[in-house]
Protein backbone atom coordinates (compact mmCIF):
# COMPACT_ATOMS: atom_id res chain seq x y z
CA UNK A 1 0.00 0.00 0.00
CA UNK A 2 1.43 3.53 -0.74
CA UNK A 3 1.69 5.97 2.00
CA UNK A 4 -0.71 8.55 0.63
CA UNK A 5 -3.36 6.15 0.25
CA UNK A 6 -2.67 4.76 3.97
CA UNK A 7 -2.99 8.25 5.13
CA UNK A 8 -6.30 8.57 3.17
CA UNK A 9 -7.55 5.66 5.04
CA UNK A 10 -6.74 6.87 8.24
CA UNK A 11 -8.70 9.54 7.61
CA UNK A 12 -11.23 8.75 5.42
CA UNK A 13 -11.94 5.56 6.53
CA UNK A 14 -11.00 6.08 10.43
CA UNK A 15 -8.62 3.17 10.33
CA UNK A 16 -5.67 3.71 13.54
CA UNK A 17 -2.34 2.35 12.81
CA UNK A 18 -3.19 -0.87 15.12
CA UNK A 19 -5.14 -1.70 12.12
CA UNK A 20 -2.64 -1.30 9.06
CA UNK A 21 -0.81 -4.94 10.22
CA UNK A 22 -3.88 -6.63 9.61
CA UNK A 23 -4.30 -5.54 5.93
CA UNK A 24 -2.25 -9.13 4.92
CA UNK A 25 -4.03 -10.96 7.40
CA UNK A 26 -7.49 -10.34 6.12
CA UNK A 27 -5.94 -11.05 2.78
CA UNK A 28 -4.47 -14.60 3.66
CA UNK A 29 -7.51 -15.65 5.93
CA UNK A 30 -10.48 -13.71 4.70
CA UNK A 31 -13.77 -14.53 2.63
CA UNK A 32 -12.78 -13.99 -0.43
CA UNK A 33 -15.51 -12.15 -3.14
CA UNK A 34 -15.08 -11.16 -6.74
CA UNK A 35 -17.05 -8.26 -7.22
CA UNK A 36 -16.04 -6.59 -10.13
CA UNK A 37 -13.38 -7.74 -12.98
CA UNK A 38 -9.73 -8.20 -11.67
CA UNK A 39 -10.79 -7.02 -7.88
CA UNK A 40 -10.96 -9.48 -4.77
CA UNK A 41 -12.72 -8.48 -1.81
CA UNK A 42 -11.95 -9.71 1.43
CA UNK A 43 -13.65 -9.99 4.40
CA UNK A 44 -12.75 -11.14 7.93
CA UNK A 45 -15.08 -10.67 11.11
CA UNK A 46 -11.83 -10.10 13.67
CA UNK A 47 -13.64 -10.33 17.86
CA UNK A 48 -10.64 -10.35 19.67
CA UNK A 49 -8.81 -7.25 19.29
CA UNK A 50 -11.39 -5.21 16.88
CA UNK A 51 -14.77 -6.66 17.90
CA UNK A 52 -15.93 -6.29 14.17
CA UNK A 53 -15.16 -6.65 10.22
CA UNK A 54 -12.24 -5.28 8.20
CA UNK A 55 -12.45 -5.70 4.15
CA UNK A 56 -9.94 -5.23 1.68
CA UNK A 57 -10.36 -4.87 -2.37
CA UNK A 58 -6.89 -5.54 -4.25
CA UNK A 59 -6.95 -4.84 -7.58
CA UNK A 60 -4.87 -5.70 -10.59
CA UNK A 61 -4.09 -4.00 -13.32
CA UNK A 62 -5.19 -4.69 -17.03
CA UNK A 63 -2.26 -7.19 -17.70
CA UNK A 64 -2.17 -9.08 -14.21
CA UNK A 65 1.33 -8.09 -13.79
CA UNK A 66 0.67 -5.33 -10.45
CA UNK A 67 -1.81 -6.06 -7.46
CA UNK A 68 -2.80 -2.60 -5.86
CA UNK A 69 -5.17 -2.00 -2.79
CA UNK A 70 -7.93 -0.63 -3.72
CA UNK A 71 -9.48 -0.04 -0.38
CA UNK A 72 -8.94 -1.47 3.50
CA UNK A 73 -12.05 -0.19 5.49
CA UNK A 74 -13.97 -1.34 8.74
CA UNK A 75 -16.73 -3.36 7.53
CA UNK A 76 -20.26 -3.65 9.28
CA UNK A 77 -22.03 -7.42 9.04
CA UNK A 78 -24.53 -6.46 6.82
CA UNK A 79 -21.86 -5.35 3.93
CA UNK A 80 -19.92 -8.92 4.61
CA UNK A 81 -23.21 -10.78 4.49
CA UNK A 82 -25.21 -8.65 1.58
CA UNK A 83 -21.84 -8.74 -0.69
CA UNK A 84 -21.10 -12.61 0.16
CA UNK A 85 -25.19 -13.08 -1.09
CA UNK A 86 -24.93 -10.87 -4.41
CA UNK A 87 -21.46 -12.24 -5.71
CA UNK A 88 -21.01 -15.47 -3.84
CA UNK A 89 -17.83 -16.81 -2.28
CA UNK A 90 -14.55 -17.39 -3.92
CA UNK A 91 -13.16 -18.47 -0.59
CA UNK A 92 -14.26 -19.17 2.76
CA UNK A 93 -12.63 -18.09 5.86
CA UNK A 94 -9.62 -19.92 6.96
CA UNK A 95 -10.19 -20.90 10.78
């Protein structure tokens, strides 16, 4: 992730720094969607620590060579469970 769209997070998005480390965490153990061509969307429900859901889009670009984030946001349930029910599940959640 570049730092000027971490700092847009932050603010835009309200994420803290405690949350940036979980950005490849979500990734490797999420619930995967594809929602649009060439993005992922992941979603993990985290009760421990955050008490709620983080998602993540990556993205690639046109010729598969780069991966980008296109977002990392606090989720609600609803999104997870409304997204998971219009695109279906790629992956499940490993745990």
């Amino acid at each position: 992730m570049r730092h000027d769209y971490a700092l847009k997070a932050a603010h835009k998005h309200r994420l803290r720094a405690i949350h940036f480390p979980m950005l490849p965490i979500v990734i490797n153990m999420g619930r995967v969607i594809c929602d649009k061509p060439r993005h992922l969307t992941f979603y993990m429900y985290e009760n421990v620590i955050f008490g709620g859901w983080l998602a993540a889009t990556i993205k690639s670009n046109q010729s598969g060579s780069e991966l980008w984030v296109a977002t990392f946001h606090i989720a609600s349930a609803a999104e997870a469970k409304r997204m998971a029910k219009k695109y279906g599940v790629v992956r499940t959640e490993k745990f």
